[in-house]
C-alpha atoms as a PDB file:
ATOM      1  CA  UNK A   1     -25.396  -4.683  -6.242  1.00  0.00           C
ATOM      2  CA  UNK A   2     -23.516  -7.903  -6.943  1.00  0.00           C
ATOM      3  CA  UNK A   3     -20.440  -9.192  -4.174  1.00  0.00           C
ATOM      4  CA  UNK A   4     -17.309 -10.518  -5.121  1.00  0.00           C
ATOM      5  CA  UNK A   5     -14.754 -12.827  -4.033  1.00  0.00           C
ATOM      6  CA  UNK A   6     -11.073 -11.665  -4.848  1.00  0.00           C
ATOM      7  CA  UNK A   7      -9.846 -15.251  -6.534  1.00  0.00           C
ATOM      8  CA  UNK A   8      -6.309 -14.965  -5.598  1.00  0.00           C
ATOM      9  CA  UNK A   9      -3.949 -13.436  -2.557  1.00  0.00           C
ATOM     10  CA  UNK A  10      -2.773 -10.027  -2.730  1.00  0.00           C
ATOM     11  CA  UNK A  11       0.629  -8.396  -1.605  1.00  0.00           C
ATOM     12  CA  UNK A  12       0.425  -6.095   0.968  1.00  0.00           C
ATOM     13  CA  UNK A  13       2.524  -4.585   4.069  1.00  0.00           C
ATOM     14  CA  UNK A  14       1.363  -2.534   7.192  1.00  0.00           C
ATOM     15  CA  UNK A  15       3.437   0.959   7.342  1.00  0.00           C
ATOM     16  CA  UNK A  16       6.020   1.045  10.141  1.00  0.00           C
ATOM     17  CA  UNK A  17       7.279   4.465  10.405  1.00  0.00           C
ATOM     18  CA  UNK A  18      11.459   3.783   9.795  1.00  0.00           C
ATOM     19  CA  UNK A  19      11.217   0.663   9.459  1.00  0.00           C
ATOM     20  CA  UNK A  20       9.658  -0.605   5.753  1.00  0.00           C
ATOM     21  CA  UNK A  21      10.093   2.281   3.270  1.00  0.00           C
ATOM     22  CA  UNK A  22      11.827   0.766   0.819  1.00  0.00           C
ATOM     23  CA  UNK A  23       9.648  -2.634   0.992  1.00  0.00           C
ATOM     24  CA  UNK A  24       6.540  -0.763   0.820  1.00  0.00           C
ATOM     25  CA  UNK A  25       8.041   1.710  -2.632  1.00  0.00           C
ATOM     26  CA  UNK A  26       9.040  -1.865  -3.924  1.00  0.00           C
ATOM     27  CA  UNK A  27       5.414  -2.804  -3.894  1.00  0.00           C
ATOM     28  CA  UNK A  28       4.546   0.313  -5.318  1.00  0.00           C
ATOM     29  CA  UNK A  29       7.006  -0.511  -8.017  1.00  0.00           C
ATOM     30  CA  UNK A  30       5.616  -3.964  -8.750  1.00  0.00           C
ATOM     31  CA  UNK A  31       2.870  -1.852 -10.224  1.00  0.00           C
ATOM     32  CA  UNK A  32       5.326  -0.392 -12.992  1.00  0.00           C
ATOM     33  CA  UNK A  33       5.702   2.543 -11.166  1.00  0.00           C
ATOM     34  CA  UNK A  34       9.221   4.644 -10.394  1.00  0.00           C
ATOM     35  CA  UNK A  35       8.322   6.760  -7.611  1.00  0.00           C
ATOM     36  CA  UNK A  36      10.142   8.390  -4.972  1.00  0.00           C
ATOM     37  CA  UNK A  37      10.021   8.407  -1.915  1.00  0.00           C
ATOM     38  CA  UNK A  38      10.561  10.381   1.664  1.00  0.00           C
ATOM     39  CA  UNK A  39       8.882  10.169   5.559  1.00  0.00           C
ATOM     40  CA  UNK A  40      10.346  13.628   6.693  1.00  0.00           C
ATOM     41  CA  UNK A  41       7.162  14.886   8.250  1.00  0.00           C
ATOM     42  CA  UNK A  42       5.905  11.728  10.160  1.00  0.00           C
ATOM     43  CA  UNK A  43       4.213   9.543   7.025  1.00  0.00           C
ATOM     44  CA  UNK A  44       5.749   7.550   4.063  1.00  0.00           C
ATOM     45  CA  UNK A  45       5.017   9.981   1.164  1.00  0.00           C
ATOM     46  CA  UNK A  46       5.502   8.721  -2.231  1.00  0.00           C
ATOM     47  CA  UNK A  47       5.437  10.778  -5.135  1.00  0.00           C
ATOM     48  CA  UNK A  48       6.607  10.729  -9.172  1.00  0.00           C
ATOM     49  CA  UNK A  49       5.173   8.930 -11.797  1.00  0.00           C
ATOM     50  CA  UNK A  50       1.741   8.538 -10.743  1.00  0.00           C
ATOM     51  CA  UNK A  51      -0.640   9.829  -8.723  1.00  0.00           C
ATOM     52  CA  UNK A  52       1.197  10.785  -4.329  1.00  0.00           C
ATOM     53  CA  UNK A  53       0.419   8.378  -2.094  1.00  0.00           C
ATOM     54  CA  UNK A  54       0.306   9.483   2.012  1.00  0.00           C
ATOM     55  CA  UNK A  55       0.591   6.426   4.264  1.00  0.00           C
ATOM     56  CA  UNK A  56       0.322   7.058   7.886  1.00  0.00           C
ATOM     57  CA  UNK A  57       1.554   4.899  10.510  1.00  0.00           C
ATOM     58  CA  UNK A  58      -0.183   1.554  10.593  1.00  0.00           C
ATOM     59  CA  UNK A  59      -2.039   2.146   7.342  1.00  0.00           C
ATOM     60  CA  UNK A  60      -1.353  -1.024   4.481  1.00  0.00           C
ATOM     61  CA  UNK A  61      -0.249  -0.739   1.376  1.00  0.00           C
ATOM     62  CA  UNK A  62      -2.418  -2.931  -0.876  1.00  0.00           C
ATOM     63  CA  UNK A  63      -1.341  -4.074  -4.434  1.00  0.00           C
ATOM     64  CA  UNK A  64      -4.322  -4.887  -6.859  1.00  0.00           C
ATOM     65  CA  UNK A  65      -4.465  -5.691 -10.801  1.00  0.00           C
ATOM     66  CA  UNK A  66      -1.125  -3.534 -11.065  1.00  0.00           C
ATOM     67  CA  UNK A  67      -1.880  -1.039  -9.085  1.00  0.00           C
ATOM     68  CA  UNK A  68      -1.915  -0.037  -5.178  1.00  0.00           C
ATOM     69  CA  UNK A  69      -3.917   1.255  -2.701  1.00  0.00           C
ATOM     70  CA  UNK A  70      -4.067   2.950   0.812  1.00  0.00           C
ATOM     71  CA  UNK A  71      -6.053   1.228   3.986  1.00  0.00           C
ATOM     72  CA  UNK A  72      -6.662   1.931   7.587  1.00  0.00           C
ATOM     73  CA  UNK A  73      -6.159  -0.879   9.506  1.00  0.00           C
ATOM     74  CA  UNK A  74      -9.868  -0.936  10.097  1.00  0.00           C
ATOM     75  CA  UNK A  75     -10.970  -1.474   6.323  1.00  0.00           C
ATOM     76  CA  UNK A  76      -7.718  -4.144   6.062  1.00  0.00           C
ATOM     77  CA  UNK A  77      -9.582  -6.040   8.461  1.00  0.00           C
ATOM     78  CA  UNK A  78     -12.916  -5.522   6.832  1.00  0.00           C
ATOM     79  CA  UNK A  79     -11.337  -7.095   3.481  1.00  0.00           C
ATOM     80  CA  UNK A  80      -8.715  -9.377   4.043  1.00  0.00           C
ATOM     81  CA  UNK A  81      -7.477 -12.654   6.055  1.00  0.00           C
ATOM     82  CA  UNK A  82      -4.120 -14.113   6.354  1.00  0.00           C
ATOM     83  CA  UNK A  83      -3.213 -16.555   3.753  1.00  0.00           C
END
């Protein structure tokens, strides 16, 4: 299997329950997307035009080639440094 290097920085926000909703959709919007959006039972579900996305507390939102994705905190770390 061949490794790779992502070449440029990426957009992404941790999940903070009441807090970043609306900056977190906006990433998910970035993507072309026009979801909505609620955290009624304790996670940031967002939902509508694409395929529902369930971010738990503490979790980041990733954005990649158009698209997102969902990360513990653990695989974050794995992946990514501060710019």
């Amino acid at each position: 299997m061949n490794k790779y290097i992502l070449r440029e920085p990426v957009a992404a926000l941790q999940y903070e329950l009441n807090s970043n909703e609306r900056e977190i959709v906006e990433l998910v919007r970035q993507g072309g997307r026009r979801p909505s959006f609620n955290n009624m039972r304790g996670y940031l579900h967002i939902y509508n035009d694409g395929p529902d996305l369930k971010v738990e507390q503490g979790q980041w939102v990733v954005g990649l080639g158009g698209d997102v994705g969902v990360l513990t905190m653990e695989q974050f770390n794995e992946l990514f440094e501060p710019v």
